[in-house]
N, C-alpha and C. Protein backbone atom coordinates (compact mmCIF):
# COMPACT_ATOMS: atom_id res chain seq x y z
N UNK A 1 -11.35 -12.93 -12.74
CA UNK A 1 -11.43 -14.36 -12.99
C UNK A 1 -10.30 -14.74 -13.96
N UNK A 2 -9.17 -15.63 -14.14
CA UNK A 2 -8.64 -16.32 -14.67
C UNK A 2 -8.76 -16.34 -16.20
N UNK A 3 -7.75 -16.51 -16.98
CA UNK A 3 -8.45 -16.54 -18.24
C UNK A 3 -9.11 -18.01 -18.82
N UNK A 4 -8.31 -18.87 -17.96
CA UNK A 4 -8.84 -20.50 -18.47
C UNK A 4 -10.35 -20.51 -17.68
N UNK A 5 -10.12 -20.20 -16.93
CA UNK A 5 -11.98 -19.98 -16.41
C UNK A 5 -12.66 -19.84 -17.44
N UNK A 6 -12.25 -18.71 -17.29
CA UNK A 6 -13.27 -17.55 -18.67
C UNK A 6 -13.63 -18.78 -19.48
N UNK A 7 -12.76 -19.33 -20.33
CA UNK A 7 -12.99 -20.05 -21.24
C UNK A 7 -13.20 -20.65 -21.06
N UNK A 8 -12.92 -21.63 -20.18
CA UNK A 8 -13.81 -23.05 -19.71
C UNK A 8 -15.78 -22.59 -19.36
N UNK A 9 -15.79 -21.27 -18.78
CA UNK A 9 -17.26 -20.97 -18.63
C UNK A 9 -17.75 -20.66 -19.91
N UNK A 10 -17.41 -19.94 -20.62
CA UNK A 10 -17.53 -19.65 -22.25
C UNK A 10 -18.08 -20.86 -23.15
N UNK A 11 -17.18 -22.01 -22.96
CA UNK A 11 -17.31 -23.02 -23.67
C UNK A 11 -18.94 -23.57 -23.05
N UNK A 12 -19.06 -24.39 -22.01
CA UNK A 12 -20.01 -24.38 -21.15
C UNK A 12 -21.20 -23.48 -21.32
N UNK A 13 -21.31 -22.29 -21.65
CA UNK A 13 -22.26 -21.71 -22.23
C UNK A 13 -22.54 -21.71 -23.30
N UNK A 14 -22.01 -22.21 -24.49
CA UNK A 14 -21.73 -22.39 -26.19
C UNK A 14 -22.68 -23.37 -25.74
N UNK A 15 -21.97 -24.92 -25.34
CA UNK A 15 -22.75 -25.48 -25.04
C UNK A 15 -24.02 -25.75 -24.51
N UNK A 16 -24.65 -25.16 -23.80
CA UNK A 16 -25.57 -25.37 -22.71
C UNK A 16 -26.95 -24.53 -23.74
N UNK A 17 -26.85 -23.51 -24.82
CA UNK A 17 -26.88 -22.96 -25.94
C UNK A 17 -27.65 -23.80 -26.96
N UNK A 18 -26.19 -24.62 -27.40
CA UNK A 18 -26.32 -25.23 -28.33
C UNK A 18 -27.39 -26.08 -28.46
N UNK A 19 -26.87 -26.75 -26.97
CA UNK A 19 -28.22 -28.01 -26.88
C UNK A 19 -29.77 -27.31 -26.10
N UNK A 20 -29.60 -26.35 -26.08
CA UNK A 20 -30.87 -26.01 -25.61
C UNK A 20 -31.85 -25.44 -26.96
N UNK A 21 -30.96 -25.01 -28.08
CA UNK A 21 -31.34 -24.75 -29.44
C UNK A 21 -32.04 -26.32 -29.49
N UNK A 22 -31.17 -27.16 -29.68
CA UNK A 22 -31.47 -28.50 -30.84
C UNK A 22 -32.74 -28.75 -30.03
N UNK A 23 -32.90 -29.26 -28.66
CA UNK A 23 -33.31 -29.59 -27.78
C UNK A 23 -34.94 -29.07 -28.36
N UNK A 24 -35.37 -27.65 -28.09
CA UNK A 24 -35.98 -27.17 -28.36
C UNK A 24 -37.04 -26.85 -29.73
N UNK A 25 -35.62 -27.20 -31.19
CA UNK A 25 -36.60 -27.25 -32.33
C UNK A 25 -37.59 -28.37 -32.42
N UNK A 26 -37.26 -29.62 -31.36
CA UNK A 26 -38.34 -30.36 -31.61
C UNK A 26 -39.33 -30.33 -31.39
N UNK A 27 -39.32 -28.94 -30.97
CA UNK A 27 -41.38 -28.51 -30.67
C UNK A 27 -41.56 -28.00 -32.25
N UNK A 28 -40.92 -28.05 -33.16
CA UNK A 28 -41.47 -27.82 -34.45
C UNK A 28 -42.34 -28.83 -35.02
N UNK A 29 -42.48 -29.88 -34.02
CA UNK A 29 -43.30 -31.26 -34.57
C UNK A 29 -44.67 -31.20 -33.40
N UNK A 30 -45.61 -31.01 -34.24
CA UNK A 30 -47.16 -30.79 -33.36
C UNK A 30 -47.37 -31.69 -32.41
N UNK A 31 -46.65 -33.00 -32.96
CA UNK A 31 -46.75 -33.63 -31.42
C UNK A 31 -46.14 -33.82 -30.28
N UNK A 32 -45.01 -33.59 -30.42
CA UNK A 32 -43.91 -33.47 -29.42
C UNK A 32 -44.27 -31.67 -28.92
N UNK A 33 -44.55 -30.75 -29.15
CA UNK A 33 -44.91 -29.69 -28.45
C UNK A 33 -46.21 -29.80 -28.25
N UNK A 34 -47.49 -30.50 -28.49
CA UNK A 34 -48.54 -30.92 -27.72
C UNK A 34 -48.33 -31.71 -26.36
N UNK A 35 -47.44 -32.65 -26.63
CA UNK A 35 -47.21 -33.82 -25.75
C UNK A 35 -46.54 -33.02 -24.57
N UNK A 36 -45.14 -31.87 -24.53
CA UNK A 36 -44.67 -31.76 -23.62
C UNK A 36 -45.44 -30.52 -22.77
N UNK A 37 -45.90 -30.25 -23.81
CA UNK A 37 -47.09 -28.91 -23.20
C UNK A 37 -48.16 -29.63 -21.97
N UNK A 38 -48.85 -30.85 -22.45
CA UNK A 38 -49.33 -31.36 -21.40
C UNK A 38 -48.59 -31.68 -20.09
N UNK A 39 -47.55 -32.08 -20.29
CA UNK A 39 -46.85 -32.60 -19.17
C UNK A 39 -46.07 -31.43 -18.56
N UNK A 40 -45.68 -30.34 -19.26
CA UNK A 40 -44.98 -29.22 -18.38
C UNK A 40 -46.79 -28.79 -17.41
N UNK A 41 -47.76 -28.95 -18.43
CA UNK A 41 -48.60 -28.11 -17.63
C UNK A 41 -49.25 -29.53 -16.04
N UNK A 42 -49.04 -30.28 -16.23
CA UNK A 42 -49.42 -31.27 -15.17
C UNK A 42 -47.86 -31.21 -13.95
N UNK A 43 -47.04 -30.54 -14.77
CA UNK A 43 -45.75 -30.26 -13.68
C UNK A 43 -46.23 -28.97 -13.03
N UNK A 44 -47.42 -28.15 -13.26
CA UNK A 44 -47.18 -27.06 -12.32
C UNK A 44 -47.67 -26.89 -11.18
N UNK A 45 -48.42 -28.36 -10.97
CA UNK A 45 -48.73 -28.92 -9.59
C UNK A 45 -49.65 -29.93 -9.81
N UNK A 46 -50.83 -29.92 -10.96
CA UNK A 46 -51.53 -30.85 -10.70
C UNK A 46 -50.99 -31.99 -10.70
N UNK A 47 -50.25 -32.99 -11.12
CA UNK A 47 -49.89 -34.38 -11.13
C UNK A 47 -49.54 -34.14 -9.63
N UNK A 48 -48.72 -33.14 -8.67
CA UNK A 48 -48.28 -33.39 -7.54
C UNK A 48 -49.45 -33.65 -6.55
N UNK A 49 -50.20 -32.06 -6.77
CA UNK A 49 -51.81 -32.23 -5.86
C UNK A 49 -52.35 -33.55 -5.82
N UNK A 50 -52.67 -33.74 -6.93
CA UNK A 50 -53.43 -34.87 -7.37
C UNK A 50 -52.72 -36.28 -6.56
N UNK A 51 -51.58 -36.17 -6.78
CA UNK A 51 -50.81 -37.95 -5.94
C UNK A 51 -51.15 -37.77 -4.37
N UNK A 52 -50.84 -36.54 -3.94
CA UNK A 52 -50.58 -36.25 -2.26
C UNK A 52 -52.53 -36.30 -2.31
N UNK A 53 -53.72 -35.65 -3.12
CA UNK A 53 -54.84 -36.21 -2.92
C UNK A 53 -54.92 -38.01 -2.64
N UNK A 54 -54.34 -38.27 -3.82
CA UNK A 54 -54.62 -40.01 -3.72
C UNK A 54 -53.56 -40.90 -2.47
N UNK A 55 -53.08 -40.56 -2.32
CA UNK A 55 -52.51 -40.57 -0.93
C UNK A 55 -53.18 -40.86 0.04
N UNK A 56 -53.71 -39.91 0.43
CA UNK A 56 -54.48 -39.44 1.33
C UNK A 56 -56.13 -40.41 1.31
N UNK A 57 -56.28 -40.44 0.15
CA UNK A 57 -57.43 -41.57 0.05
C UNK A 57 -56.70 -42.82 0.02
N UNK A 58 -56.18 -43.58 -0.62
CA UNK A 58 -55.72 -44.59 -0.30
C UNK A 58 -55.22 -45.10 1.36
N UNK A 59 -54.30 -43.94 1.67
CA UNK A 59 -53.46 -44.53 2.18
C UNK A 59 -54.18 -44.08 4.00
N UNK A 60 -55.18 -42.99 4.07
CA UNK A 60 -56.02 -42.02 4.97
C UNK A 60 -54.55 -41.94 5.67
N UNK A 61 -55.10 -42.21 7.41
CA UNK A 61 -54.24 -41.45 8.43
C UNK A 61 -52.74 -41.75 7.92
N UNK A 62 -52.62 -43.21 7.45
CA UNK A 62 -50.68 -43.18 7.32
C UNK A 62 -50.34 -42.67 6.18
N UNK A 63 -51.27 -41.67 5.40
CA UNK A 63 -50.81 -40.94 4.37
C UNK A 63 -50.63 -39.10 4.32
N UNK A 64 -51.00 -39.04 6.11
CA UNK A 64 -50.60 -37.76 6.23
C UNK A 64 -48.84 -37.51 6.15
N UNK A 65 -48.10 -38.44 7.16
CA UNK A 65 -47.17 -37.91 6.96
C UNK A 65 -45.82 -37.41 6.05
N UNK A 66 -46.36 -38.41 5.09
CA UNK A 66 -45.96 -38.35 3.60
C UNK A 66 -46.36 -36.88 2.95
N UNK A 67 -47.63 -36.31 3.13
CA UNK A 67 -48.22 -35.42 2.16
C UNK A 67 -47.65 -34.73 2.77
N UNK A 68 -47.77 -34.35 4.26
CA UNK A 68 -46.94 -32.99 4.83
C UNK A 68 -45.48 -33.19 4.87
N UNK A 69 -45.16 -33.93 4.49
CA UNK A 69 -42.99 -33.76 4.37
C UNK A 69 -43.66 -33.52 2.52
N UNK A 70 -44.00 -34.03 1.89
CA UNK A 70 -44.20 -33.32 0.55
C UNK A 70 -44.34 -31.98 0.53
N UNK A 71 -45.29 -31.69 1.12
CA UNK A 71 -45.83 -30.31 0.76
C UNK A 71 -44.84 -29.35 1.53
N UNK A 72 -44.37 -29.73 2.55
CA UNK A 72 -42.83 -28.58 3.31
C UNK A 72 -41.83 -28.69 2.50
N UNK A 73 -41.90 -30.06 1.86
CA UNK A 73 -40.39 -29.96 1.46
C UNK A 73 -40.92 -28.94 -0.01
N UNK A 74 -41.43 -29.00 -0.79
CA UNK A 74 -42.14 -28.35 -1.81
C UNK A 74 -42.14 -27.17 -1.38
N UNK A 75 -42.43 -26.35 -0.18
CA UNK A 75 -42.82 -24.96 -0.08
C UNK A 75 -41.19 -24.46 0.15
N UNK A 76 -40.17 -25.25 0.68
CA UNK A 76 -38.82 -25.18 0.73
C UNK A 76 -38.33 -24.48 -0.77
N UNK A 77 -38.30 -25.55 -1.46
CA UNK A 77 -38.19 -25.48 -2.74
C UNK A 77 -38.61 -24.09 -3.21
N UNK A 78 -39.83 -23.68 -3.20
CA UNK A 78 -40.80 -22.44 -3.62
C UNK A 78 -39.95 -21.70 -2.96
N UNK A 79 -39.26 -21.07 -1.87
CA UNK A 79 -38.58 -20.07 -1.50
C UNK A 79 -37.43 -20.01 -2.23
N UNK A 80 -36.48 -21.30 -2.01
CA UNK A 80 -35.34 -21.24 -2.60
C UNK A 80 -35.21 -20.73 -3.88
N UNK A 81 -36.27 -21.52 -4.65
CA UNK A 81 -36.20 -21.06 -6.10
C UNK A 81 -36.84 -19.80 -6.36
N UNK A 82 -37.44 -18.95 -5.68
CA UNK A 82 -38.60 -17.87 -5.71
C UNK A 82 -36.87 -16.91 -5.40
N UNK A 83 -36.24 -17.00 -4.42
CA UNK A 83 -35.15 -16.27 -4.30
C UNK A 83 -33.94 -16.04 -5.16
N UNK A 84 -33.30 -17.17 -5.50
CA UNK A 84 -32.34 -17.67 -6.72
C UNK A 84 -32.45 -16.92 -7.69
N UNK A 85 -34.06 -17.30 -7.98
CA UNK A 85 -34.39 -16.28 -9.76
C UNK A 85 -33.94 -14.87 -9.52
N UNK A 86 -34.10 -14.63 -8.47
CA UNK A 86 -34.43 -12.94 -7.76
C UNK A 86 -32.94 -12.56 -7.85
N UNK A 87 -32.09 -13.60 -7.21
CA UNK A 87 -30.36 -12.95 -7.42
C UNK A 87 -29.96 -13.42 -8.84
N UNK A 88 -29.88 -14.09 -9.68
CA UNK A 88 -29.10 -14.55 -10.89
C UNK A 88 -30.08 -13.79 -12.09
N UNK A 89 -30.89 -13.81 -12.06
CA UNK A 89 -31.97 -12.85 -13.42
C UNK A 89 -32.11 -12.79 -14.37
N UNK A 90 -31.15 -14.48 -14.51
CA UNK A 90 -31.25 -15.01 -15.90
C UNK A 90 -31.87 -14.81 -16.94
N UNK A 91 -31.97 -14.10 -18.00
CA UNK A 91 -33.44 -14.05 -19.12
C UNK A 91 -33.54 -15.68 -19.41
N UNK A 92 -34.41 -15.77 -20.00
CA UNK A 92 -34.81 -16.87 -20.14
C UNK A 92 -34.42 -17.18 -22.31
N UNK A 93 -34.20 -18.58 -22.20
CA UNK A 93 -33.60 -18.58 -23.49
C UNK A 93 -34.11 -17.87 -24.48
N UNK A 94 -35.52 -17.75 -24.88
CA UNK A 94 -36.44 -17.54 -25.99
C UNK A 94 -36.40 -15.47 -25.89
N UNK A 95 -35.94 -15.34 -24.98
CA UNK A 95 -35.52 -13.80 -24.63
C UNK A 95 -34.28 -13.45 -25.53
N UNK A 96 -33.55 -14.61 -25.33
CA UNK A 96 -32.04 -13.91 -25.76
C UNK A 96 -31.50 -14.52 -26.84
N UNK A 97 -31.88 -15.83 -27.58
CA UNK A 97 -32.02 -16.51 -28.77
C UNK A 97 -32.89 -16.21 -29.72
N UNK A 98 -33.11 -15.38 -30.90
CA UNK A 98 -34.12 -15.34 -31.53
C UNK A 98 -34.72 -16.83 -32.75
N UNK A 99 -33.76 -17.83 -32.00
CA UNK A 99 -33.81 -18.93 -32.91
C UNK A 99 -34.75 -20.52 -32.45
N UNK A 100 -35.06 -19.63 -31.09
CA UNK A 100 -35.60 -20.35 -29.45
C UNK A 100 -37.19 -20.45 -29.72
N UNK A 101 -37.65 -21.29 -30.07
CA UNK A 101 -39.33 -20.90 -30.45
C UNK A 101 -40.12 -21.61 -28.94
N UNK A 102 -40.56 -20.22 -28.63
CA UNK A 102 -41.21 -20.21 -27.21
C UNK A 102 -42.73 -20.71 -27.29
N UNK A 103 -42.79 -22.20 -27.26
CA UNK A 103 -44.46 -22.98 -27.07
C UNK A 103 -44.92 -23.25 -25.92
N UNK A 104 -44.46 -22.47 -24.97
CA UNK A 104 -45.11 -22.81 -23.27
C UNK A 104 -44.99 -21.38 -22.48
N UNK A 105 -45.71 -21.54 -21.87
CA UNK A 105 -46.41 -19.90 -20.95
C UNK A 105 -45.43 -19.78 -19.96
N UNK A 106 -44.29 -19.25 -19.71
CA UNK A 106 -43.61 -18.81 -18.76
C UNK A 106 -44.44 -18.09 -17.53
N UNK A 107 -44.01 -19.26 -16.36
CA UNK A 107 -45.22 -19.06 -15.08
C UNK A 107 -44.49 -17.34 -14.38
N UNK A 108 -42.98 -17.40 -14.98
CA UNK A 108 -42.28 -15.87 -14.32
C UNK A 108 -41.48 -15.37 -14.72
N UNK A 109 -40.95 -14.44 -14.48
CA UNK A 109 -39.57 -13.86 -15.94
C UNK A 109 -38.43 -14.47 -15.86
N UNK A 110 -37.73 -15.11 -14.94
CA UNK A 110 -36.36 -15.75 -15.33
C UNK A 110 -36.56 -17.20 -15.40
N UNK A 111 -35.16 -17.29 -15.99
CA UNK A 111 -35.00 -19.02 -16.05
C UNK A 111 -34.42 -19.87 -14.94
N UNK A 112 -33.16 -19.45 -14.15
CA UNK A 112 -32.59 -19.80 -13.64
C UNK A 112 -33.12 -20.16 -11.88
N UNK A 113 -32.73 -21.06 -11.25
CA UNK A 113 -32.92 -22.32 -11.92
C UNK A 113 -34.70 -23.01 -12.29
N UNK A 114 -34.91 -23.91 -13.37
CA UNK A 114 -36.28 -24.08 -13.36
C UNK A 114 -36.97 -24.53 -12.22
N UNK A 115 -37.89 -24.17 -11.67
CA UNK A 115 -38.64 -24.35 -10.46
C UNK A 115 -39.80 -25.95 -10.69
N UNK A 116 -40.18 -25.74 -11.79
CA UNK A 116 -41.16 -27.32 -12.69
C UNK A 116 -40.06 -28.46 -11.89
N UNK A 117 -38.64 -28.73 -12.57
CA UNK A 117 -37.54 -29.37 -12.10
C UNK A 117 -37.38 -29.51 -10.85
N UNK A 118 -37.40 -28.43 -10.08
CA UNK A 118 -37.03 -28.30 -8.71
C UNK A 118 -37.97 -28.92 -7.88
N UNK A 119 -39.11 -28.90 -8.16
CA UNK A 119 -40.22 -29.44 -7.56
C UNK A 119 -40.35 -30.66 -8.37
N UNK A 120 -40.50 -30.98 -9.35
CA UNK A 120 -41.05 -32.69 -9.60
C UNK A 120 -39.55 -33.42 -8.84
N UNK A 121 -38.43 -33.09 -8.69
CA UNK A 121 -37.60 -34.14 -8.29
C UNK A 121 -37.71 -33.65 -6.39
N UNK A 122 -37.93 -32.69 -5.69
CA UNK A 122 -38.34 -33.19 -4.36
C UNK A 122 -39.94 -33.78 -4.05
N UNK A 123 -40.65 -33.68 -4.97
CA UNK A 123 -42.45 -34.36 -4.39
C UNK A 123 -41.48 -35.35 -5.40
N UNK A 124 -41.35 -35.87 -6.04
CA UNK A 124 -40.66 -37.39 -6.59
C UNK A 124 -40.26 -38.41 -5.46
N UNK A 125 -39.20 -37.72 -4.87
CA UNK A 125 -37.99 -38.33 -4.49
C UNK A 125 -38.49 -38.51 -2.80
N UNK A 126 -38.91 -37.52 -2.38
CA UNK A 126 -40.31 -37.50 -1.40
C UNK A 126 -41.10 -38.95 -1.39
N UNK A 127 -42.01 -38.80 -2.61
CA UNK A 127 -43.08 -39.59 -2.61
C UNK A 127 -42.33 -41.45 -2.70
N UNK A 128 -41.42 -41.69 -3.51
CA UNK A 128 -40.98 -42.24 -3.66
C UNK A 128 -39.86 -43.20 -2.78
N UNK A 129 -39.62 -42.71 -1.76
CA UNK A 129 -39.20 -42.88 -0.67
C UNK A 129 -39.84 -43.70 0.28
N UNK A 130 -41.15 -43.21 0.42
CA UNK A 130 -42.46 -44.04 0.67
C UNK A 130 -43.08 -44.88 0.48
N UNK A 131 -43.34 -44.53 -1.22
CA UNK A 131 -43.66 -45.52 -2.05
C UNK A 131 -43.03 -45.70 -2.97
N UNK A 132 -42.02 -46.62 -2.50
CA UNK A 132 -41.13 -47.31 -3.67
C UNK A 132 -41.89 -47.43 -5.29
N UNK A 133 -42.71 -48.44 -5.45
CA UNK A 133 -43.66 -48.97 -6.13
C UNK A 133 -44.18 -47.99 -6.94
N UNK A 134 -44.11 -46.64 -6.65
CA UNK A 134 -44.56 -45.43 -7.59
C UNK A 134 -43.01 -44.54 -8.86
N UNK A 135 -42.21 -45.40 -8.28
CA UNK A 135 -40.95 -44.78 -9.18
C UNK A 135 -40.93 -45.19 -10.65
N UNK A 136 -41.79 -46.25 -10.67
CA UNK A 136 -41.98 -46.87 -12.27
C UNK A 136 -42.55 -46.02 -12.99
N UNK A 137 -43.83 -45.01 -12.11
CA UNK A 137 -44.69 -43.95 -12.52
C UNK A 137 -44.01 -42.70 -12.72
N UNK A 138 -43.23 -42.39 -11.49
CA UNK A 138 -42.88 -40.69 -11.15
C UNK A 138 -41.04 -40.47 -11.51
N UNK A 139 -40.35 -40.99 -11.74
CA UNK A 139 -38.96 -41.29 -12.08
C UNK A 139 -38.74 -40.94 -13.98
N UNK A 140 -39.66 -41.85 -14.75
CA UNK A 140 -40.16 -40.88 -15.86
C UNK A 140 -40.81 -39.94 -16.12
N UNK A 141 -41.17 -39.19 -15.34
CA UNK A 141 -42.51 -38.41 -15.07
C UNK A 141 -41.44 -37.18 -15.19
N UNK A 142 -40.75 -37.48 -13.87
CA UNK A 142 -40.07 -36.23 -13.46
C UNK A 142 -38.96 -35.64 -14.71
N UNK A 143 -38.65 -36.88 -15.06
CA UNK A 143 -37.44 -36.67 -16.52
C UNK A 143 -38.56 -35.80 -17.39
N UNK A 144 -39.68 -36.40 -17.78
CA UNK A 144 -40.25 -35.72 -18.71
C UNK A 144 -40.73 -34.00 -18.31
N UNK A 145 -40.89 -34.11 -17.06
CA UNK A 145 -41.12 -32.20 -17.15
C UNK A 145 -39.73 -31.53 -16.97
N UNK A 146 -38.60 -31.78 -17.05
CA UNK A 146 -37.31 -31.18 -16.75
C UNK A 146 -37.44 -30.92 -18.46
N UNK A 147 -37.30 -32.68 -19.07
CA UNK A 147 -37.02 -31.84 -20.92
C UNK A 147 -38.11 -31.37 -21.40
N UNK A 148 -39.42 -31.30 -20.77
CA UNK A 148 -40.48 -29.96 -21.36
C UNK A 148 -40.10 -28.90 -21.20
N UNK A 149 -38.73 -28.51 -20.57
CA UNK A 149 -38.51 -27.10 -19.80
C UNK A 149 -37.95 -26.72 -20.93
N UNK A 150 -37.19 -27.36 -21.81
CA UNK A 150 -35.95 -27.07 -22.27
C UNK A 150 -36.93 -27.00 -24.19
N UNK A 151 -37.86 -27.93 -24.28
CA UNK A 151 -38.30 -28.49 -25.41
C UNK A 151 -39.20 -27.11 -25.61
N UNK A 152 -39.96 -26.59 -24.24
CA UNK A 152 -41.27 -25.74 -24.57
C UNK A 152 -39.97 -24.39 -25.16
N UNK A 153 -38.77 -24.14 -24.44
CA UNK A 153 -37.88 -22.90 -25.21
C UNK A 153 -38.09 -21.70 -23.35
N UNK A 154 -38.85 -22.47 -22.52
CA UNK A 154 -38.41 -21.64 -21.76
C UNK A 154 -37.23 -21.69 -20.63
N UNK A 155 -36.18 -22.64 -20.93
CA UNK A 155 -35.03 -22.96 -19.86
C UNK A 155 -34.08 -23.78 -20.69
N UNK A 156 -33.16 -23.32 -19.89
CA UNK A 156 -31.44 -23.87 -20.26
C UNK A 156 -31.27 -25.52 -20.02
N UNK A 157 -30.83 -26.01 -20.72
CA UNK A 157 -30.58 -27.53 -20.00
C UNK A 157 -29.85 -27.04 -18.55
N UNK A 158 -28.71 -26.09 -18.20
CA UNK A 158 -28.52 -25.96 -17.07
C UNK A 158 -28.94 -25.73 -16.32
N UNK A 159 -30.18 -24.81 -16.46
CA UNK A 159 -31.55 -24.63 -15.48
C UNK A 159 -32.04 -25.85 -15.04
N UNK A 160 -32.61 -26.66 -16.08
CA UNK A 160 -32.78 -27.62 -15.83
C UNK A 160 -32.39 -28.55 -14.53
N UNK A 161 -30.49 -28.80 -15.01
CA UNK A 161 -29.93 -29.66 -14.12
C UNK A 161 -29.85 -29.16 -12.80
N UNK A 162 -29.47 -27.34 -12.68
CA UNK A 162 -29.92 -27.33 -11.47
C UNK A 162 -31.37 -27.55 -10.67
N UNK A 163 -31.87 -27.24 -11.30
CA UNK A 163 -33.41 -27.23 -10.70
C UNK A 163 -33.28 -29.03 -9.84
N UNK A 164 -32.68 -30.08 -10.68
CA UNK A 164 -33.23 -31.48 -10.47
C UNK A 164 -31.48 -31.11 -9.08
N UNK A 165 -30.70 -30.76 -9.09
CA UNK A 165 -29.67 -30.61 -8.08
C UNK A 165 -30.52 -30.53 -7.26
N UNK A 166 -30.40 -29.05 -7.32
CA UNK A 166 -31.47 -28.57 -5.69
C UNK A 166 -32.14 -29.06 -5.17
N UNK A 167 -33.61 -29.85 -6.06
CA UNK A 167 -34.44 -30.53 -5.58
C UNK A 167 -33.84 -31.55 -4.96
N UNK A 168 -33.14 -32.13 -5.09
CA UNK A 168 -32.43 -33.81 -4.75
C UNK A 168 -31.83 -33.17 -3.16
N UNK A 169 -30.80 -32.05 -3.02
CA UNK A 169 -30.45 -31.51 -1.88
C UNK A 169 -31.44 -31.24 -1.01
N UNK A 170 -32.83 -30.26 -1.51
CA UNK A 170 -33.55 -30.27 -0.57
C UNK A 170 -34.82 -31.42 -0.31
N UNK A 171 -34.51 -32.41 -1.00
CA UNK A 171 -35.40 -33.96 -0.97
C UNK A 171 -34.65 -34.42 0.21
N UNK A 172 -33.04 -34.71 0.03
CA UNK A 172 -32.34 -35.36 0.86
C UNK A 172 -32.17 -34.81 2.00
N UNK A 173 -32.10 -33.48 2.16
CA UNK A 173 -31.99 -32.88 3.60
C UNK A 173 -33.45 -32.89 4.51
N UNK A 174 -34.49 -33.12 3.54
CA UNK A 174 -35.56 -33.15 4.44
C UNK A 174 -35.89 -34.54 5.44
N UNK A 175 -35.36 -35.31 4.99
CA UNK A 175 -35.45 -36.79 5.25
C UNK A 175 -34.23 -36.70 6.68
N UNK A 176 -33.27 -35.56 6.99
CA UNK A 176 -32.75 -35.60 8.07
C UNK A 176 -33.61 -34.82 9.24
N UNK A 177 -34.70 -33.87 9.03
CA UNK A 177 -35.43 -33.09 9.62
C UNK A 177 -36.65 -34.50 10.13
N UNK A 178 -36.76 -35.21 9.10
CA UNK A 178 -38.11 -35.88 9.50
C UNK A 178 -37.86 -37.11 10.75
């Protein structure tokens, strides 16, 4: 690799570091690591279950086809990211920072990319598609479990951004299948 690479990736990792430090001490405040703890833990499906349930009651038969492009495009996601972790093997920050204070249960051993992310922005962007009228709800929603990723000490802001990439790629490509 190049040496300006090098350093341009170098820097980029200083960074990505840095702010995942700052990012993170603010779980030193009981309520901001209460608060994102709830919401990483409602990112690990229940807020999703729960909408594609109310869906389904609200909306009955014209709310199947919504729940099942959710839930494929979601199980999409679950491979991609189930594989990814498997080639890159990222440790996860609170592994390799001893400055990283880890307040949330790591659902698996790597970081890369966060899967919470990957999934709230395709059932988001999914649901939302549909129902416009729910983006007031799920558009902050989704922001808020990406920076629980980063706040709880178990993911990189770059984890992060990929996770919300991917999801958006495999949100948008599903909408050509449907």
């Amino acid at each position: 690799m190049p040496y300006k690479m090098r350093l341009y990736l170098s820097h980029i990792h200083r960074l990505d570091s840095h702010l995942c430090l700052a990012v993170n001490h603010t779980s030193q405040y009981r309520w901001i690591r209460d608060f994102f703890r709830v919401i990483s833990r409602l990112g690990d499906g229940v807020f999703w279950y729960g909408l594609m349930l109310m869906i389904l009651v609200i909306k009955g038969a014209d709310g199947i086809t919504p729940v099942i492009h959710m839930a494929v495009a979601g199980l999409v996601g679950t491979v991609l990211y189930k594989w990814l972790k498997g080639k890159t093997l990222r440790p996860r920050p609170y592994e390799v920072h001893q400055d990283i204070f880890l307040t949330g249960k790591p659902l698996d051993k790597f970081s890369f990319p966060s899967g919470h992310t990957l999934h709230a922005v395709v059932f988001g962007l999914v649901a939302v598609n549909y129902y416009p009228q729910l983006a007031y709800i799920i558009l902050p929603f989704t922001s808020m479990i990406g920076l629980s990723r980063v706040v709880l000490g178990l993911h990189y802001p770059s984890d992060v951004l990929a996770g919300a990439l991917i999801g958006s790629l495999i949100a948008g490509l599903s909408f050509l299948v449907v």
